[in-house]
N, C-alpha and C. Protein backbone atom coordinates (compact mmCIF):
# COMPACT_ATOMS: atom_id res chain seq x y z
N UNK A 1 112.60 96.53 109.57
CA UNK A 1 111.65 95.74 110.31
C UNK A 1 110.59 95.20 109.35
N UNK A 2 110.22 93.76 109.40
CA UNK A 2 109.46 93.46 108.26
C UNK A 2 108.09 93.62 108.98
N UNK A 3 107.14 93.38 108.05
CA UNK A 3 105.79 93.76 108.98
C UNK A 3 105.17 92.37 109.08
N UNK A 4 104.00 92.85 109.90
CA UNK A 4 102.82 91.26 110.43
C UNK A 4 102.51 90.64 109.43
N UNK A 5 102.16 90.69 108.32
CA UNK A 5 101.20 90.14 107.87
C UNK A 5 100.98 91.12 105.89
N UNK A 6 102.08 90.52 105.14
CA UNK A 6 101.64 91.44 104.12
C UNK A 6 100.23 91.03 103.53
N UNK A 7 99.41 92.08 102.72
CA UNK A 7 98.09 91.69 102.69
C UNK A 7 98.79 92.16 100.85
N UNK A 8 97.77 92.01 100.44
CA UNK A 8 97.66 92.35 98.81
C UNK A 8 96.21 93.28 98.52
N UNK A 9 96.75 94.40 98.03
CA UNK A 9 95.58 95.41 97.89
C UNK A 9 95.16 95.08 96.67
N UNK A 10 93.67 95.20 96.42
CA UNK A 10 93.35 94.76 95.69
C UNK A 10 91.80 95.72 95.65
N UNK A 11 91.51 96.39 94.07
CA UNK A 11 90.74 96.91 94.02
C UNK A 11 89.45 96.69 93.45
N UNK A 12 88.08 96.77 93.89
CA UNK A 12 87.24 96.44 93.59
C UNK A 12 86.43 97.07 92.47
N UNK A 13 85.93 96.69 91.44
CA UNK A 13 85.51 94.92 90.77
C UNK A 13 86.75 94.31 90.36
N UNK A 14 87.57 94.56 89.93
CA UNK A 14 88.45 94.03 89.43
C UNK A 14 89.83 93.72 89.84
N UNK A 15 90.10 93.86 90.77
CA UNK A 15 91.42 93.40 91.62
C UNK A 15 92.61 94.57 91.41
N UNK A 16 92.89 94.86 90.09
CA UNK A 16 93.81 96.36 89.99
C UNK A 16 92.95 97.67 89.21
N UNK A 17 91.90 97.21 88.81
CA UNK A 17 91.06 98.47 88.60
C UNK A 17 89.48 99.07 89.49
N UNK A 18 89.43 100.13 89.88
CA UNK A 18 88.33 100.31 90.01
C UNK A 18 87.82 101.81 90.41
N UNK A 19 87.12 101.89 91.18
CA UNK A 19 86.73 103.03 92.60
C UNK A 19 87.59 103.96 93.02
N UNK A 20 88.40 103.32 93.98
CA UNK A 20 89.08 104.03 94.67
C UNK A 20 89.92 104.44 93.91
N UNK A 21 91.51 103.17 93.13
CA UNK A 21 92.16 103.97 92.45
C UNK A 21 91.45 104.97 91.52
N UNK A 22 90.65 104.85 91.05
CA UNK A 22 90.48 106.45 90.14
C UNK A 22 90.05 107.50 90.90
N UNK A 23 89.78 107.42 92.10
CA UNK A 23 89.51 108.45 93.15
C UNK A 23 90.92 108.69 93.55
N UNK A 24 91.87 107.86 93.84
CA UNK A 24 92.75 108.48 94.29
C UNK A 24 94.02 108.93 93.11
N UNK A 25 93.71 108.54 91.82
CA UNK A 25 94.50 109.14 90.92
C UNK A 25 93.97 110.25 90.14
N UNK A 26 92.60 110.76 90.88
CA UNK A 26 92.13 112.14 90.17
C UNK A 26 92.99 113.30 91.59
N UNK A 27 93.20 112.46 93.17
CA UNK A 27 93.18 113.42 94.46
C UNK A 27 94.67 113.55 93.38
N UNK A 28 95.51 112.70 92.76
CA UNK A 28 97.19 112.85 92.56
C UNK A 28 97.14 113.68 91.57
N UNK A 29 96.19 114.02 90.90
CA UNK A 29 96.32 115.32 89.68
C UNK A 29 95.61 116.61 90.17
N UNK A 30 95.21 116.47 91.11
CA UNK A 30 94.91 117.86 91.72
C UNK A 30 95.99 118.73 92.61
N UNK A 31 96.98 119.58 92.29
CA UNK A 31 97.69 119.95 93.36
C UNK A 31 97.15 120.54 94.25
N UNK A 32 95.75 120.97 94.66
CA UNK A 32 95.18 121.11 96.19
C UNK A 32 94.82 119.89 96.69
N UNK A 33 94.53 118.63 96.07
CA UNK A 33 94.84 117.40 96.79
C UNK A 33 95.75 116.75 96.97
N UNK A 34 96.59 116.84 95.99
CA UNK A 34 97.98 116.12 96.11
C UNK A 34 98.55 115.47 97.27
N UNK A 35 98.62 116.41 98.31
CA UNK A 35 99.23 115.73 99.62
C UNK A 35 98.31 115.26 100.09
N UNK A 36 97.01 115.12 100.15
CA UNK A 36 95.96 114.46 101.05
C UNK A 36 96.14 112.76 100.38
N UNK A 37 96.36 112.51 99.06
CA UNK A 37 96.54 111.53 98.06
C UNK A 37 98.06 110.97 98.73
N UNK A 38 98.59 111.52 98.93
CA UNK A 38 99.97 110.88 99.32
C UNK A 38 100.13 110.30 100.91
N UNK A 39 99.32 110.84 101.57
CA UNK A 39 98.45 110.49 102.83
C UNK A 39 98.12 109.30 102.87
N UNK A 40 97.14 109.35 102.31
CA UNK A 40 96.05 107.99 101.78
C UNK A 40 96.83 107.09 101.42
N UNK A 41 98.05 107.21 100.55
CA UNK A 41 98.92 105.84 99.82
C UNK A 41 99.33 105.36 100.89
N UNK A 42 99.70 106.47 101.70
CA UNK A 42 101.13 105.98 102.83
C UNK A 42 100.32 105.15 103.60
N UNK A 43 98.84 105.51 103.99
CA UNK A 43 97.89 104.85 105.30
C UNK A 43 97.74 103.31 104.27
N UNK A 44 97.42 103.44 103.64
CA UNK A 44 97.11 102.06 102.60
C UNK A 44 98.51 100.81 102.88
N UNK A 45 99.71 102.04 102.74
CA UNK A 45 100.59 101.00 101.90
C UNK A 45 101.35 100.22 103.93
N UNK A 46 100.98 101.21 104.87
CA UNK A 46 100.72 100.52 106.18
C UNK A 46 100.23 99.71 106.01
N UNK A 47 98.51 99.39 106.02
CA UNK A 47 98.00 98.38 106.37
C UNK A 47 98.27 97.29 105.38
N UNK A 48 98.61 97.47 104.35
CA UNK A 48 99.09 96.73 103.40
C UNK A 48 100.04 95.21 104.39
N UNK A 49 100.67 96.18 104.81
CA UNK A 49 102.23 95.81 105.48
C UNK A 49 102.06 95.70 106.59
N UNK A 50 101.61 95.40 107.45
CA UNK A 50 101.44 95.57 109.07
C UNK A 50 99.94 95.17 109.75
N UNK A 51 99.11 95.09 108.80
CA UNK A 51 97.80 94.32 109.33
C UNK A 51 98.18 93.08 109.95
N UNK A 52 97.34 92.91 111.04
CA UNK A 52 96.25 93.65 111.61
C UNK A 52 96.07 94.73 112.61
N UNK A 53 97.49 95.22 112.90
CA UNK A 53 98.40 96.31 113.41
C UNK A 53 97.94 97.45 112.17
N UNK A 54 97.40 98.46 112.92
CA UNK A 54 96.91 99.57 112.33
C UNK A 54 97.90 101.35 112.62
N UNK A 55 99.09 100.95 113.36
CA UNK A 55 99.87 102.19 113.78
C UNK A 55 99.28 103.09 113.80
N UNK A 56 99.74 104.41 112.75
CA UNK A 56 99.23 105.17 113.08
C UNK A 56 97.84 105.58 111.78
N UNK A 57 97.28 105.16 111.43
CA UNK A 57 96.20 104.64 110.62
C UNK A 57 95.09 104.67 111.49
N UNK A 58 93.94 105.56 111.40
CA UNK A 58 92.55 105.43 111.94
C UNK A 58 91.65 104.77 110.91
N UNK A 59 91.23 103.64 111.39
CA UNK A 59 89.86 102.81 111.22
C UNK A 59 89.40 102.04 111.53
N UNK A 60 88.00 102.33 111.57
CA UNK A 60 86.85 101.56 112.29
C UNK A 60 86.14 100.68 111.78
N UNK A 61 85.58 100.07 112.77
CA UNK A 61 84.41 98.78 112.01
C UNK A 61 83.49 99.76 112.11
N UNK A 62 82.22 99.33 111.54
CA UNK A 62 80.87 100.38 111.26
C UNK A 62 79.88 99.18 111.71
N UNK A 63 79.38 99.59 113.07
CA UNK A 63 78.23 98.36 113.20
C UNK A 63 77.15 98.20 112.75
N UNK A 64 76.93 97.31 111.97
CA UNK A 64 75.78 96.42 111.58
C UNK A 64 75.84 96.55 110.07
N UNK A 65 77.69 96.51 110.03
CA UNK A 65 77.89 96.71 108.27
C UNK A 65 78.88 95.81 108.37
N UNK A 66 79.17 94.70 109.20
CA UNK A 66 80.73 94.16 108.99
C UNK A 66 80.12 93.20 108.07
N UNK A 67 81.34 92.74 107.13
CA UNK A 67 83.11 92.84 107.73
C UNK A 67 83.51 94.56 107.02
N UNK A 68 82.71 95.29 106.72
CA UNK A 68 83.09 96.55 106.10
C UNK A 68 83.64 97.56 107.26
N UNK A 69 85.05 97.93 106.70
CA UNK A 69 85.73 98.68 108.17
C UNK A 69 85.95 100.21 106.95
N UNK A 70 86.74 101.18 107.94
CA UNK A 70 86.10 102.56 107.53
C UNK A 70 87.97 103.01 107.67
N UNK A 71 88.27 103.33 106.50
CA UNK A 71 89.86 103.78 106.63
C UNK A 71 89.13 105.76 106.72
N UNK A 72 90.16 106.41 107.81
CA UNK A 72 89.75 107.46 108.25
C UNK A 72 90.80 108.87 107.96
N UNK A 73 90.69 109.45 107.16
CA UNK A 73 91.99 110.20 107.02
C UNK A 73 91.38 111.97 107.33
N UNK A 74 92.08 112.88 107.68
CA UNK A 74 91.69 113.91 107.36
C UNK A 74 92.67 114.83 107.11
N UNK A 75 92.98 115.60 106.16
CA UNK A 75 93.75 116.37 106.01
C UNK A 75 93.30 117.76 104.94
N UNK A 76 94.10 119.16 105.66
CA UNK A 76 93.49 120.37 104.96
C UNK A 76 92.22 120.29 105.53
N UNK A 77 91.33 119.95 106.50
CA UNK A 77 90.14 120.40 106.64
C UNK A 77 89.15 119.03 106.03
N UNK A 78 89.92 118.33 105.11
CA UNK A 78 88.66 117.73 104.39
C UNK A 78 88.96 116.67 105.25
N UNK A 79 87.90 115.75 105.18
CA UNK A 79 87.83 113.99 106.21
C UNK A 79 87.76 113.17 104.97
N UNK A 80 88.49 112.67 104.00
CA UNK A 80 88.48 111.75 103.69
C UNK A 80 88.22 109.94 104.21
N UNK A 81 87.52 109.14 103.38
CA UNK A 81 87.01 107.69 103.72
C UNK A 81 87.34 107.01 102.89
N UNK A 82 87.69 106.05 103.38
CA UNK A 82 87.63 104.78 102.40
C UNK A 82 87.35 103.40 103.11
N UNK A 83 86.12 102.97 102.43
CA UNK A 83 85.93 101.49 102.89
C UNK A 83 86.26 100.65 102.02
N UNK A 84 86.94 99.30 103.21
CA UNK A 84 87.56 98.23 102.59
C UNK A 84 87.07 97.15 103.15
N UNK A 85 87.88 95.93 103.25
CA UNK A 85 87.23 95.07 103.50
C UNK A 85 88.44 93.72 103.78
N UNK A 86 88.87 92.60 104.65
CA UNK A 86 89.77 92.19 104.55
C UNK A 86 88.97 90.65 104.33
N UNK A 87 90.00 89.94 103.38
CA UNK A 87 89.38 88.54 103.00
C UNK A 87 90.66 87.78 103.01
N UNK A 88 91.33 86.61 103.75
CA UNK A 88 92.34 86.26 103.90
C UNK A 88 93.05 87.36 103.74
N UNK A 89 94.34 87.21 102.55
CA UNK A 89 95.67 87.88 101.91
C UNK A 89 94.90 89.18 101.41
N UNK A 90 93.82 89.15 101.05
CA UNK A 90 93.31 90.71 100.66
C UNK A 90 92.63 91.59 101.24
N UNK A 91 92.96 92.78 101.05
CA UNK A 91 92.55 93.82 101.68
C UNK A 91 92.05 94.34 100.15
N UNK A 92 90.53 94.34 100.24
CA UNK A 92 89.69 94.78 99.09
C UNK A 92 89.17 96.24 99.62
N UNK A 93 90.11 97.54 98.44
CA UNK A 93 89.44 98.93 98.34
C UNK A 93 88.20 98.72 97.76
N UNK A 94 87.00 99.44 98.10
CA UNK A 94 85.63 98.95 98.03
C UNK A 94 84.95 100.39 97.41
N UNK A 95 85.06 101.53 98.09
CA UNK A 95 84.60 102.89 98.10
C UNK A 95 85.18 103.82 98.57
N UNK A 96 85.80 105.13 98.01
CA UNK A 96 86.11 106.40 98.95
C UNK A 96 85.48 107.65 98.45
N UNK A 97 85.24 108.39 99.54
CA UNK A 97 84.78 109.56 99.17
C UNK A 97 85.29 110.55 100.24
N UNK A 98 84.57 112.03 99.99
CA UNK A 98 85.34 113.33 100.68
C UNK A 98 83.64 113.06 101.73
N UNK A 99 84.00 112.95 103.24
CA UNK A 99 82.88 113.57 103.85
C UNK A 99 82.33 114.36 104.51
N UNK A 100 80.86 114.57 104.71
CA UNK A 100 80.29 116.16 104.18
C UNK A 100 79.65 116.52 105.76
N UNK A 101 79.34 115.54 106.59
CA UNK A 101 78.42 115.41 107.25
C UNK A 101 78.91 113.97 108.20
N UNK A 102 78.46 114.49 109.73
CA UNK A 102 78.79 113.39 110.59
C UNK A 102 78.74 111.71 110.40
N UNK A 103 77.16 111.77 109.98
CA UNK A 103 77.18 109.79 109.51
C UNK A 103 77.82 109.82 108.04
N UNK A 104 78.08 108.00 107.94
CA UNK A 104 78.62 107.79 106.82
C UNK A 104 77.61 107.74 106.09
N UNK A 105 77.38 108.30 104.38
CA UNK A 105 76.03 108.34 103.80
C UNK A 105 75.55 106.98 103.40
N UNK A 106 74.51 106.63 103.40
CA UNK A 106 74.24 105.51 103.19
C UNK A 106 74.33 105.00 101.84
N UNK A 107 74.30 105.92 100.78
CA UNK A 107 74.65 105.86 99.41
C UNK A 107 76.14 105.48 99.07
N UNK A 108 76.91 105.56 100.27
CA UNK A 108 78.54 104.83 100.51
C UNK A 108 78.45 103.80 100.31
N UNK A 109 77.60 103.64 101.90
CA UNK A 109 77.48 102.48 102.39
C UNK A 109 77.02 101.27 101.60
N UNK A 110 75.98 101.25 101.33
CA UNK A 110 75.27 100.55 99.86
C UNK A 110 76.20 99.94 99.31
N UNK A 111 76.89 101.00 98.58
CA UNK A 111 77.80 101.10 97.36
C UNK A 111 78.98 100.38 97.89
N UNK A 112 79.15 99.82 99.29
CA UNK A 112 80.19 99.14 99.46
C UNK A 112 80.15 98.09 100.01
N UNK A 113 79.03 97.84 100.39
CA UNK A 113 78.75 96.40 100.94
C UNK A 113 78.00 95.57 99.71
N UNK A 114 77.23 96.36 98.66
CA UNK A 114 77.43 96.02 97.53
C UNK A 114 78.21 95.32 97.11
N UNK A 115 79.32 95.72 96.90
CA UNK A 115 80.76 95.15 96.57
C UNK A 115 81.31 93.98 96.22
């Protein structure tokens, strides 16, 4: 089945370097993160492929931060985030982190509308 809408991931500042991948290629050298990292690819490489169809992928818009939407993962206990951002064909990784506490910190937030 082909999907909706392929998007092109693309990481911020630089389109294949930045943020997230090195966040998520430190979760792939940790074997207590490992599978949470393989999680995250699979939710990515969905919306990648199937936007604006989100299956089984949780994320939200964050009001009075759009167009910044909130990729939602949790696994082992931890709640992993990642904000992105969609611009035509791209879906720009922006920021992820492990979170600690109910709101998103604003030191994220910043850091990704920044962006």
């Amino acid at each position: 089945m082909g999907g909706l809408n392929l998007l092109r991931i693309c990481h911020y500042p630089h389109g294949e370097s930045g943020e997230v991948r090195d966040y998520l290629r430190a979760l792939r050298r940790d074997a207590r993160t490992l599978k949470a990292a393989v999680r995250l690819d699979l939710d990515l490489q969905t919306l990648e492929e199937f936007w604006p169809e989100t299956l089984n992928v949780t994320v939200r818009g964050l009001k009075g931060w759009e167009p910044l939407l909130e990729l939602k993962r949790r696994y082992d206990k931890t709640a992993y985030r990642i904000f992105f951002c969609v611009r035509g064909d791209e879906l720009w990784l922006l920021s992820a982190y492990e979170k600690q506490s109910e709101a998103a910190p604003r030191r994220e937030l910043g850091k990704a509308i920044g962006a």
